[in-house]
C-alpha atoms as a PDB file:
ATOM      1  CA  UNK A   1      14.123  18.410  36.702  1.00  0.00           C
ATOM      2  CA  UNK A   2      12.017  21.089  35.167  1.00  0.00           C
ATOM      3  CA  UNK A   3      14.044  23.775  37.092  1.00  0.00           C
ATOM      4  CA  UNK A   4      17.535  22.410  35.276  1.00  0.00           C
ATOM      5  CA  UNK A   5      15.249  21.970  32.024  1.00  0.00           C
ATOM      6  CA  UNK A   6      14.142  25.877  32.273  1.00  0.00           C
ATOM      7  CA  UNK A   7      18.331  26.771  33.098  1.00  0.00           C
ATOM      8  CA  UNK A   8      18.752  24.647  30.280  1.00  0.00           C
ATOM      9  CA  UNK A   9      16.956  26.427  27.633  1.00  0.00           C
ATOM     10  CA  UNK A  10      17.710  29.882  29.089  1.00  0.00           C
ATOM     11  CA  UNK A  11      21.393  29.109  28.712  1.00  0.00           C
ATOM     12  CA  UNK A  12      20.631  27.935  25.255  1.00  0.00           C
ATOM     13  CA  UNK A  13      18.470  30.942  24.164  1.00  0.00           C
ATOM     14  CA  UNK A  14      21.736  33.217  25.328  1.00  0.00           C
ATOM     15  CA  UNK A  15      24.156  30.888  23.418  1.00  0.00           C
ATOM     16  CA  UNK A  16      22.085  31.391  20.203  1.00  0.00           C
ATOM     17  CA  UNK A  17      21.857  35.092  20.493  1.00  0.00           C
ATOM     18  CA  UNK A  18      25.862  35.387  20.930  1.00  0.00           C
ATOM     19  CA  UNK A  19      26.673  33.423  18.161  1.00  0.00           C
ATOM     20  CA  UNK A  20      23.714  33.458  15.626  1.00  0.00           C
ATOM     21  CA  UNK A  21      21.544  31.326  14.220  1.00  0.00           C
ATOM     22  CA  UNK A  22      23.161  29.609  11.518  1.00  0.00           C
ATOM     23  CA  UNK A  23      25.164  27.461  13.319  1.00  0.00           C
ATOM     24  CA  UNK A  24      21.700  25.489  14.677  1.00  0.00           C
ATOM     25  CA  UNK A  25      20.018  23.962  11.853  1.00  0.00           C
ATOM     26  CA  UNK A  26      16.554  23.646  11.981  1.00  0.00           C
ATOM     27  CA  UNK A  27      16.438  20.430  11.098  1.00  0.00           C
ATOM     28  CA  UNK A  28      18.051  17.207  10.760  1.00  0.00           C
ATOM     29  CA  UNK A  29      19.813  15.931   7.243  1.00  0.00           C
ATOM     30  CA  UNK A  30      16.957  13.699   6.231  1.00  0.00           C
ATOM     31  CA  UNK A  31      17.269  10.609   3.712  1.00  0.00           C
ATOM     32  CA  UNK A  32      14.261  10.975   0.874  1.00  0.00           C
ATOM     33  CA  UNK A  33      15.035  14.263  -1.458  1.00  0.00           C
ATOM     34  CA  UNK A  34      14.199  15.872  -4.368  1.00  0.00           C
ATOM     35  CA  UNK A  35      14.663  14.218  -8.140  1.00  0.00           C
ATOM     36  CA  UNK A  36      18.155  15.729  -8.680  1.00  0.00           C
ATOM     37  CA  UNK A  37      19.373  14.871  -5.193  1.00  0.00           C
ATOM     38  CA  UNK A  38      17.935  11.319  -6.033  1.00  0.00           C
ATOM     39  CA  UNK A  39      19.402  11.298  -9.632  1.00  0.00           C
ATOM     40  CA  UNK A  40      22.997  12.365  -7.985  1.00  0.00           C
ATOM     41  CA  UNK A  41      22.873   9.924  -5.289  1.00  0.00           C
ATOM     42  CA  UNK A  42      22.172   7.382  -7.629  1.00  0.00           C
ATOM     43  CA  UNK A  43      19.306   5.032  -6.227  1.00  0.00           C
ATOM     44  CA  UNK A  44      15.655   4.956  -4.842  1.00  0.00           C
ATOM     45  CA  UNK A  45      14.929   4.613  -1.287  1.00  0.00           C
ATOM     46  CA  UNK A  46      11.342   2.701  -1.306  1.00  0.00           C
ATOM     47  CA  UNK A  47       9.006   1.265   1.255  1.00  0.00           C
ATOM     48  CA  UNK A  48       7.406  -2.418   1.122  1.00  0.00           C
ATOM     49  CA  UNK A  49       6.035  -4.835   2.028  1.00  0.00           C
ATOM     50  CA  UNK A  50       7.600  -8.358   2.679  1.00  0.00           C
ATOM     51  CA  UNK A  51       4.865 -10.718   4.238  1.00  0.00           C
ATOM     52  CA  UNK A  52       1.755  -9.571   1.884  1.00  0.00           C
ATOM     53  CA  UNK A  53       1.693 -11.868  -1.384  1.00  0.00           C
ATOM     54  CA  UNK A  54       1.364 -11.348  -3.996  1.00  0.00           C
ATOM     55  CA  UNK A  55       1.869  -7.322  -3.567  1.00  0.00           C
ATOM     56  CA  UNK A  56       5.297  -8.128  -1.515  1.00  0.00           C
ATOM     57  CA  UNK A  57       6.688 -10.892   0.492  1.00  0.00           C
ATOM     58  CA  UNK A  58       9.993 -13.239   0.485  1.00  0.00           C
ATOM     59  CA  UNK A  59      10.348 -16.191  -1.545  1.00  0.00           C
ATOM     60  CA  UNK A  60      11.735 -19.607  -0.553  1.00  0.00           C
ATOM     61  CA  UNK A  61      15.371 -18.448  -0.944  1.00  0.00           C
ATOM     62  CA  UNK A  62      14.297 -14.940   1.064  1.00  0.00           C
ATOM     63  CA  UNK A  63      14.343 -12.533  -1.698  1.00  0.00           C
ATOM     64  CA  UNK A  64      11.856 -10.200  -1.865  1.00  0.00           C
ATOM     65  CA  UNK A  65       9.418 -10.630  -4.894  1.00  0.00           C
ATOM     66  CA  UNK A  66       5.596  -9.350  -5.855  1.00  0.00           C
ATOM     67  CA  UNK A  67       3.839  -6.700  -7.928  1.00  0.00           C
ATOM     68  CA  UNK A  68       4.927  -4.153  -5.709  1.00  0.00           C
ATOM     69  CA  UNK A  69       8.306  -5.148  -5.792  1.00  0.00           C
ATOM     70  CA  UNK A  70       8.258  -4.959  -9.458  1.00  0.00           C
ATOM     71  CA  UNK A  71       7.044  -1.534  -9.719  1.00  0.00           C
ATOM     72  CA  UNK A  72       9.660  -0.084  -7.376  1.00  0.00           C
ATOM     73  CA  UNK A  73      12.400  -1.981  -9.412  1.00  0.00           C
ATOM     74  CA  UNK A  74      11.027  -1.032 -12.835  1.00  0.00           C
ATOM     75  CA  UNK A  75      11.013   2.300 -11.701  1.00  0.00           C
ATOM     76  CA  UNK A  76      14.520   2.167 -10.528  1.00  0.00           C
ATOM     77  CA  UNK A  77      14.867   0.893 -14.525  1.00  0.00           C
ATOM     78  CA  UNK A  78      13.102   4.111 -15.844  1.00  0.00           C
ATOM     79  CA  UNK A  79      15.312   6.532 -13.294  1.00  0.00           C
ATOM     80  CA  UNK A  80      18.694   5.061 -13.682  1.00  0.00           C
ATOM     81  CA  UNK A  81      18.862   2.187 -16.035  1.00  0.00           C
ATOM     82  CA  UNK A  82      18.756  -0.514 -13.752  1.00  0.00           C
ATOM     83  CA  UNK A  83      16.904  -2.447 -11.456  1.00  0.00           C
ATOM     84  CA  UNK A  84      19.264  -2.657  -9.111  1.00  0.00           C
ATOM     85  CA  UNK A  85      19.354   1.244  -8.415  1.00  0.00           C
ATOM     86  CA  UNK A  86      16.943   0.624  -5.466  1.00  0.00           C
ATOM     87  CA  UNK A  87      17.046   0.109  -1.925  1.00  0.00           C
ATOM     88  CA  UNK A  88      13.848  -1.665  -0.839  1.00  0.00           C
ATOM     89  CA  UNK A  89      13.592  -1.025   3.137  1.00  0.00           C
ATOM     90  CA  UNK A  90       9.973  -3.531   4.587  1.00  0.00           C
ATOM     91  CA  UNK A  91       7.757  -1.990   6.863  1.00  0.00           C
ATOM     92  CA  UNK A  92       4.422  -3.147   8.989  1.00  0.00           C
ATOM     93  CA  UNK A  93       1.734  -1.243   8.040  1.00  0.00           C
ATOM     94  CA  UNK A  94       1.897   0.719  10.872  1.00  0.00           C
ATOM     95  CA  UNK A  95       5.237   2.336   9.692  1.00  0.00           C
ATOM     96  CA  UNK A  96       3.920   2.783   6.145  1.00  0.00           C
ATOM     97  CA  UNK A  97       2.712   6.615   6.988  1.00  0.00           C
ATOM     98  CA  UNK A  98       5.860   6.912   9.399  1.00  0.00           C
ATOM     99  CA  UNK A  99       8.653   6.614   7.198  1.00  0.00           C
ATOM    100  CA  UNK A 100       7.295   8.972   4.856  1.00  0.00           C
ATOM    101  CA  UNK A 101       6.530  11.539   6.593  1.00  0.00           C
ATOM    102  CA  UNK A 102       9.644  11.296   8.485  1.00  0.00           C
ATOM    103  CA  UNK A 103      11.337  11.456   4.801  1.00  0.00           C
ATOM    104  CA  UNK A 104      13.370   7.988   5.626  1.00  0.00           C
ATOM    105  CA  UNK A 105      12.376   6.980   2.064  1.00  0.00           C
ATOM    106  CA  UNK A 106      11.854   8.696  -1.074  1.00  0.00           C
ATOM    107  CA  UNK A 107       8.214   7.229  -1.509  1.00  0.00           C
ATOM    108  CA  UNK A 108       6.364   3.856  -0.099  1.00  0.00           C
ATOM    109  CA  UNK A 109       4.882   1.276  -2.704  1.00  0.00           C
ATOM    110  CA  UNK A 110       2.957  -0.868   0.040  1.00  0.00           C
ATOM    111  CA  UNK A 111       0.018  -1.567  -0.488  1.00  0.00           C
ATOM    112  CA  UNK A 112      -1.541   1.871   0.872  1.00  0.00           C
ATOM    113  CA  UNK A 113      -4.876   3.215   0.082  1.00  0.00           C
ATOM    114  CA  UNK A 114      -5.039   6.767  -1.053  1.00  0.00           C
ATOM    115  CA  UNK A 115      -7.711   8.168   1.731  1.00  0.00           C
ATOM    116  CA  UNK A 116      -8.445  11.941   2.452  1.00  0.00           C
ATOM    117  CA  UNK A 117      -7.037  11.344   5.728  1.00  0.00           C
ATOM    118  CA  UNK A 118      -3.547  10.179   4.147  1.00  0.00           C
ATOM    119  CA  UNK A 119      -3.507  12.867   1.745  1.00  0.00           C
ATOM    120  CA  UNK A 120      -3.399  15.337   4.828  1.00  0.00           C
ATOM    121  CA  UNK A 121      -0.109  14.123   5.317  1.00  0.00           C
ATOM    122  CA  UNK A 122       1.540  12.374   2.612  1.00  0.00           C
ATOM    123  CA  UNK A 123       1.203  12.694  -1.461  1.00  0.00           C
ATOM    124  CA  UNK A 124      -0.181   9.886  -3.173  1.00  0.00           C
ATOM    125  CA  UNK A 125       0.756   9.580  -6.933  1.00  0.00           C
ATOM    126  CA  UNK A 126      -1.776   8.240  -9.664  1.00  0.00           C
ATOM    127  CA  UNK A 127      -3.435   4.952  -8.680  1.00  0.00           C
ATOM    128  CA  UNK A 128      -1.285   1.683  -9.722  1.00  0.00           C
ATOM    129  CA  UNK A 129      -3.638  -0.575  -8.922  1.00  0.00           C
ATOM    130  CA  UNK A 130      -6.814  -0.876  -7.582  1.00  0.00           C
ATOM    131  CA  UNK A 131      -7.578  -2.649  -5.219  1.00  0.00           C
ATOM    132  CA  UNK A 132     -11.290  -3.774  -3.753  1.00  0.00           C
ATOM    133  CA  UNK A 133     -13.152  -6.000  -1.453  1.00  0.00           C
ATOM    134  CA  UNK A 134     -13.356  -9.092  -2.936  1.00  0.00           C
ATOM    135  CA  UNK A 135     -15.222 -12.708  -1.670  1.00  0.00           C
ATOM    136  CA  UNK A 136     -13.283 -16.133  -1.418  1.00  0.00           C
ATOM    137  CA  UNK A 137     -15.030 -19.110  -0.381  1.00  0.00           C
ATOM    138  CA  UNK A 138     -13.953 -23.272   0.284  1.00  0.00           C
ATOM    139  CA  UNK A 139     -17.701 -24.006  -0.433  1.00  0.00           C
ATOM    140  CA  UNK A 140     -18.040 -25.752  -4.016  1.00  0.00           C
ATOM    141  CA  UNK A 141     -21.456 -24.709  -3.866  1.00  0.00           C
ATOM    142  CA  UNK A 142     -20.502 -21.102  -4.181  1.00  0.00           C
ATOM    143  CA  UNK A 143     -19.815 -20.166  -8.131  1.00  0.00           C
ATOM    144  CA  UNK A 144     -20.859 -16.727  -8.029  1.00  0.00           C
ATOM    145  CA  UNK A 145     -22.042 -13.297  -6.163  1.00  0.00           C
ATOM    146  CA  UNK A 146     -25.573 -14.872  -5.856  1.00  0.00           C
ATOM    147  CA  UNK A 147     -24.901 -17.728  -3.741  1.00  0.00           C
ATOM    148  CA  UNK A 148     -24.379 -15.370  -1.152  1.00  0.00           C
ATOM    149  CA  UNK A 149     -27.786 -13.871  -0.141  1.00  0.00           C
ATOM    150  CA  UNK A 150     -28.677 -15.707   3.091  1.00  0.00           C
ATOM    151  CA  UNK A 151     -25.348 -17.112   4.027  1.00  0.00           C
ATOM    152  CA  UNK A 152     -23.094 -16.348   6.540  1.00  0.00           C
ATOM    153  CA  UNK A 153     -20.086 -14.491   5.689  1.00  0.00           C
ATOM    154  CA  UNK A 154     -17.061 -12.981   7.587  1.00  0.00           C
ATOM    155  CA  UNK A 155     -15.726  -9.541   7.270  1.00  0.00           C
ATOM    156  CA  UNK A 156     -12.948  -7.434   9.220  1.00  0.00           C
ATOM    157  CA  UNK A 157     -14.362  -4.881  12.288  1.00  0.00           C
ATOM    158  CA  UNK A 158     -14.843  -2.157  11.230  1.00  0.00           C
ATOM    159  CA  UNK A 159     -13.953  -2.540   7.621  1.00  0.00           C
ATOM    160  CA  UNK A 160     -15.271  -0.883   4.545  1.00  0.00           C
ATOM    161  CA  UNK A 161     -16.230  -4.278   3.408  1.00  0.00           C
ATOM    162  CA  UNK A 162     -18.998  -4.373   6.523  1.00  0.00           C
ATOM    163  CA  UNK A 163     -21.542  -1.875   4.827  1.00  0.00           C
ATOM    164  CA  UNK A 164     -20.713  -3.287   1.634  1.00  0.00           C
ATOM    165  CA  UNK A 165     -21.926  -6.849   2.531  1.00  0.00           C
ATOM    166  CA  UNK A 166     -24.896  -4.923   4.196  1.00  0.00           C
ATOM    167  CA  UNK A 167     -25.831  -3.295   1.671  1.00  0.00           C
ATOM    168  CA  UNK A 168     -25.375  -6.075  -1.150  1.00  0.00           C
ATOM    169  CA  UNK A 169     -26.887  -9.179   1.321  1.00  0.00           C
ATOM    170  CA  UNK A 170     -29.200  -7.424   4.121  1.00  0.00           C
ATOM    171  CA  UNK A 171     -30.998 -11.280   4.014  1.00  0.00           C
ATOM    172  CA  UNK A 172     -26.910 -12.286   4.627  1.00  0.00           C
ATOM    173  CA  UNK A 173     -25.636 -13.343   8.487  1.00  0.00           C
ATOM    174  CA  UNK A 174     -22.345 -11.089   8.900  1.00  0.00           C
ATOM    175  CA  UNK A 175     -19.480 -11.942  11.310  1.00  0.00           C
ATOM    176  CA  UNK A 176     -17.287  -8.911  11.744  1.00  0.00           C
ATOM    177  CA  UNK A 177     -14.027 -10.935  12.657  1.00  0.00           C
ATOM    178  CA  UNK A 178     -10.178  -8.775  13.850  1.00  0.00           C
ATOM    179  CA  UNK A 179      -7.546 -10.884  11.736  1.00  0.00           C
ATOM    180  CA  UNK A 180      -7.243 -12.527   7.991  1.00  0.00           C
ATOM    181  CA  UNK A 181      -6.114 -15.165  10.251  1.00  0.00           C
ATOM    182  CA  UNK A 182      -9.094 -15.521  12.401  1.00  0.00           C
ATOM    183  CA  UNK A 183     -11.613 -15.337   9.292  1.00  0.00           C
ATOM    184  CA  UNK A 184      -9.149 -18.254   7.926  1.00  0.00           C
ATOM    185  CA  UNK A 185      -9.690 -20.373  10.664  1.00  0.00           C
ATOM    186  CA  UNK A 186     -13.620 -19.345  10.323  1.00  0.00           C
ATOM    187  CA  UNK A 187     -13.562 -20.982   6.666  1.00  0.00           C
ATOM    188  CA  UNK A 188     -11.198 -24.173   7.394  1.00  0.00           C
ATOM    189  CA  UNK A 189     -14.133 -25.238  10.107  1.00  0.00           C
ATOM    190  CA  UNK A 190     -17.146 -24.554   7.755  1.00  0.00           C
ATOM    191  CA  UNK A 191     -18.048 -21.801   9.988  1.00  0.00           C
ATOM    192  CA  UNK A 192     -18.695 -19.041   7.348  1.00  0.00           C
ATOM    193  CA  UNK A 193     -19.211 -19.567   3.775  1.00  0.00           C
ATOM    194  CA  UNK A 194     -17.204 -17.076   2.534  1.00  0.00           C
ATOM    195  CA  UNK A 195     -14.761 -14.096   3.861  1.00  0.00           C
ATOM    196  CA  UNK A 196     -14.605 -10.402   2.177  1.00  0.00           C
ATOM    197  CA  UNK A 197     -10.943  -8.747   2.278  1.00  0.00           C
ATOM    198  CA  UNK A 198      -9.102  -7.284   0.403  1.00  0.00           C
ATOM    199  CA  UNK A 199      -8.830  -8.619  -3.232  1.00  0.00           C
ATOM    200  CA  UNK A 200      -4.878  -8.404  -3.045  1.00  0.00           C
ATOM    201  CA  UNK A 201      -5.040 -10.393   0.225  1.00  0.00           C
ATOM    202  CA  UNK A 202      -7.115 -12.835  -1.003  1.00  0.00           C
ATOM    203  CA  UNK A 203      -5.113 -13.374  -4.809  1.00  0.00           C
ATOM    204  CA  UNK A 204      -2.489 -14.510  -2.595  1.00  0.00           C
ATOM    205  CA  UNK A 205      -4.633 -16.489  -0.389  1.00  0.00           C
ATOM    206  CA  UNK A 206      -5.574 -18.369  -3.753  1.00  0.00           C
ATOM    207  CA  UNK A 207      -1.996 -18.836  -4.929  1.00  0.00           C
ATOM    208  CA  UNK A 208      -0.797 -20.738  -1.549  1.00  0.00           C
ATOM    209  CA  UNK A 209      -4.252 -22.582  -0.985  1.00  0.00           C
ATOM    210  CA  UNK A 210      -5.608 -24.312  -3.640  1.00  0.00           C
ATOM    211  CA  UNK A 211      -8.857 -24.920  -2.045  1.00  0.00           C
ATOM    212  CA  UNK A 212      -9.438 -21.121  -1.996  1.00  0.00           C
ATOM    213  CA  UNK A 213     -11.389 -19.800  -4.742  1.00  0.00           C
ATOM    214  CA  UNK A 214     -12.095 -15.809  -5.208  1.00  0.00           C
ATOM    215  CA  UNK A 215     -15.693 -15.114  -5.833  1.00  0.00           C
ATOM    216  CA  UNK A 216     -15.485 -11.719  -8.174  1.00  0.00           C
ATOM    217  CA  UNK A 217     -16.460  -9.149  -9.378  1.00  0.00           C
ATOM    218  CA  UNK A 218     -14.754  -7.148  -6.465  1.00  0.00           C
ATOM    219  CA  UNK A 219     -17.862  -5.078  -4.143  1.00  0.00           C
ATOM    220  CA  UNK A 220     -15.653  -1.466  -3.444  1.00  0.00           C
ATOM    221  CA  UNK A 221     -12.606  -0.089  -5.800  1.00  0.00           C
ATOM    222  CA  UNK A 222      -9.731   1.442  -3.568  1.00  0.00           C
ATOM    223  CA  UNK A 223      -7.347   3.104  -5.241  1.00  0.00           C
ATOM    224  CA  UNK A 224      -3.452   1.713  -4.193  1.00  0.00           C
ATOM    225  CA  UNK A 225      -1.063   4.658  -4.910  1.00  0.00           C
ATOM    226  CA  UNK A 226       2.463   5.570  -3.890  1.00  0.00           C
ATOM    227  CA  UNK A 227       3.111   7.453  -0.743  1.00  0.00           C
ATOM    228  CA  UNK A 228       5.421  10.152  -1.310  1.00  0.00           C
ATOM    229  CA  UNK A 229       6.175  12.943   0.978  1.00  0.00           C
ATOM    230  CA  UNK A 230       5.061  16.292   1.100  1.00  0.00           C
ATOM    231  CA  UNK A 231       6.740  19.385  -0.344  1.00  0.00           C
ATOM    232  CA  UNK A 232       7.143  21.518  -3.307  1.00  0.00           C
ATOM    233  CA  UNK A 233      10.870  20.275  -3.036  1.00  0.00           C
ATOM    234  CA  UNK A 234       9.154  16.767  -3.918  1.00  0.00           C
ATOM    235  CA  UNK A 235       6.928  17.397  -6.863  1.00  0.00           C
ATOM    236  CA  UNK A 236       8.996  16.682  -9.271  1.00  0.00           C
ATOM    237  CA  UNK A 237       9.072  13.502  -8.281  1.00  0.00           C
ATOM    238  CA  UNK A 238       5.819  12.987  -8.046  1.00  0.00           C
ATOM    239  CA  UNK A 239       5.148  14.585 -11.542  1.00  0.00           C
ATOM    240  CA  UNK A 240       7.830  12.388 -13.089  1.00  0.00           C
ATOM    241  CA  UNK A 241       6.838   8.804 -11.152  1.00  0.00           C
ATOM    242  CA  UNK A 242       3.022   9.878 -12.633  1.00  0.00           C
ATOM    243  CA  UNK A 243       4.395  10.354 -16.087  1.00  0.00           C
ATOM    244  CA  UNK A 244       6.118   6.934 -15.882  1.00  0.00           C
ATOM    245  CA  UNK A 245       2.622   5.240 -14.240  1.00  0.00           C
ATOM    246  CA  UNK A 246       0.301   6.902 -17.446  1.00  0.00           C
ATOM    247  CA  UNK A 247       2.951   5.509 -19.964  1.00  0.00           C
ATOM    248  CA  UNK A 248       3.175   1.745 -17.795  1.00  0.00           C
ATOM    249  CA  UNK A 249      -1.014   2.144 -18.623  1.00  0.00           C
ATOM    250  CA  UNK A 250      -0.864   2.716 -22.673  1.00  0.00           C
ATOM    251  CA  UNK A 251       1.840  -0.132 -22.669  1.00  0.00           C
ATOM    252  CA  UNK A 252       0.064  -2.672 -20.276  1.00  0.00           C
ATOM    253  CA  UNK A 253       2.870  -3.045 -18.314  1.00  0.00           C
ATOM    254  CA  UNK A 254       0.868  -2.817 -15.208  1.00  0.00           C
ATOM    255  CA  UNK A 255      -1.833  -4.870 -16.727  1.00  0.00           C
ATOM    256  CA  UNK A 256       0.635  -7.212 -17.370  1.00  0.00           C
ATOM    257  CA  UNK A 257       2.401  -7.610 -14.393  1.00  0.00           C
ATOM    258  CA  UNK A 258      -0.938  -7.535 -12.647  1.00  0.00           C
ATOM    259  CA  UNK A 259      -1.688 -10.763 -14.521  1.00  0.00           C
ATOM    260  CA  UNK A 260       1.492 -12.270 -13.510  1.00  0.00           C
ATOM    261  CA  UNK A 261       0.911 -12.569 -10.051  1.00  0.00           C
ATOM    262  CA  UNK A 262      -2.463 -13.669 -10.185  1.00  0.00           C
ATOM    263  CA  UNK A 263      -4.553 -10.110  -9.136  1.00  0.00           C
ATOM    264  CA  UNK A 264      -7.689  -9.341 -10.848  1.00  0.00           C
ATOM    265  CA  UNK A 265      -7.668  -6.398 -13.052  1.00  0.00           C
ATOM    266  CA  UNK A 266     -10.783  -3.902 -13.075  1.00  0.00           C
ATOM    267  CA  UNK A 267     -12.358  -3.273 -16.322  1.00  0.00           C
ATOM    268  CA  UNK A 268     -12.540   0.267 -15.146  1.00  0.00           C
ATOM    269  CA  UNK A 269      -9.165   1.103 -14.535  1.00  0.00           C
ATOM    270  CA  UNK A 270      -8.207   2.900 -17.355  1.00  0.00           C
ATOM    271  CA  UNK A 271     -11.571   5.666 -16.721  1.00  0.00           C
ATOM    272  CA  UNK A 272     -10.447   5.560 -13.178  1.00  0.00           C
ATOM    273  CA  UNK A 273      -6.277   5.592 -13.102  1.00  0.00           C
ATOM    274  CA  UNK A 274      -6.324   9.431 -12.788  1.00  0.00           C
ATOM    275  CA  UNK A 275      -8.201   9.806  -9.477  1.00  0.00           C
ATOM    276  CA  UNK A 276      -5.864   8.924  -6.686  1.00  0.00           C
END
């Protein structure tokens, strides 16, 4: 095999040197492009999410609805006019960071954390949202923050929300659980008292399970920005979706829309929107 591989290459390395280079590309024809390309082609290709409420997920008739889903079609609004000029393609969250880099979309609105390690291989725009570990609780006896100090409460491996608890309740008895859907099961049995996640998570948690309650202020701030891939051939793009995020700020559209599906929104936002 490696002897016809090595023929293989040889043969190929002759072939290029008879005929020239430009008739190899370098590179495949890829999907995401610039702004013009974008404006010509006439719609956005975005990443999302479709099982995350209320960020994005599928309603009962299977259309996909959320905050996230908003913002990609309002920006589809601000670029062409209409909110239809947008092709929203779901992803896990492992193929969040995938399809960007690969350039299968022109950006990803999906619930993704700008973190140095991202930024070493996508570029995030200004923050939309932001996000934090928040607490939610089925114990009536649980109003506020300081309920919490010798309880025991439930938190992902691993997670930032871990230290956080640590820090905030060292008194506290911490389970470090591996799903949402084990720390759920956790608080149905009376387990744990309460469970720190994200506060997106848990909004929706709230909105399908009335006997959820979130117990806020949020402990962290994480920043949820839109992926976008690298590339001098992308920036403007990512100068023009910024422009459009400031001016959704000074309106309150974001606020607003924030509101609508139920997610708490920081006081500190507007001293924090430019740091992504």
């Amino acid at each position: 095999m490696r002897r016809l591989l090595f023929h293989w290459l040889v043969g190929l390395a002759a072939l290029i040197a008879i005929v020239g280079f430009s008739y190899f590309p370098l590179s495949l024809p890829l999907k995401a492009a610039d702004i013009e390309a974008i404006q010509a082609r006439g719609h956005l290709l975005i990443a999302v999410k479709d099982n995350l409420r209320p960020l994005g997920f599928r309603d009962a008739t299977g259309q996909l609805q959320g905050f996230e889903i908003d913002i990609a079609r309002q920006l589809a609004v601000e670029l062409f006019g209409s909110a239809e000029a947008v092709v929203l393609q779901p992803v896990a969250n492992q193929e969040r960071l995938t399809v960007v880099v690969g350039e299968q979309v022109d950006g990803a609105i999906a619930h993704l954390t700008a973190t140095s390690t991202r930024s070493r291989v996508v570029t995030f725009s200004l923050p939309y949202y932001f996000d934090g570990t928040a607490l939610v609780t089925t114990n009536a006896a649980i109003r506020s923050l300081g309920d919490l100090g010798t309880e025991t409460i439930a938190a992902l491996d691993g997670s930032s929300a871990v230290e956080a608890l640590r820090y905030r309740w060292p008194n506290a008895r911490l389970v470090e659980v591996r799903s949402y859907y084990q720390a759920q099961t956790l608080l149905e049995t009376g387990q744990v008292a309460a469970f720190a996640g994200d506060a997106s998570v848990l909004s929706g948690w709230v909105q399908e399970f009335p006997q959820y309650r979130l117990v806020l202020p949020v402990l962290t701030v994480e920043p949820l920005c839109i992926g976008l891939p690298k590339g001098i051939q992308h920036d403007s793009l990512r100068q023009r979706i910024n422009q459009i995020l400031e001016q959704w700020y000074k309106t309150g559209w974001l606020k607003e829309r924030a509101s609508y599906w139920g997610l708490p929104w920081d006081t500190g936002v507007e001293q924090r929107r430019d740091r992504p």
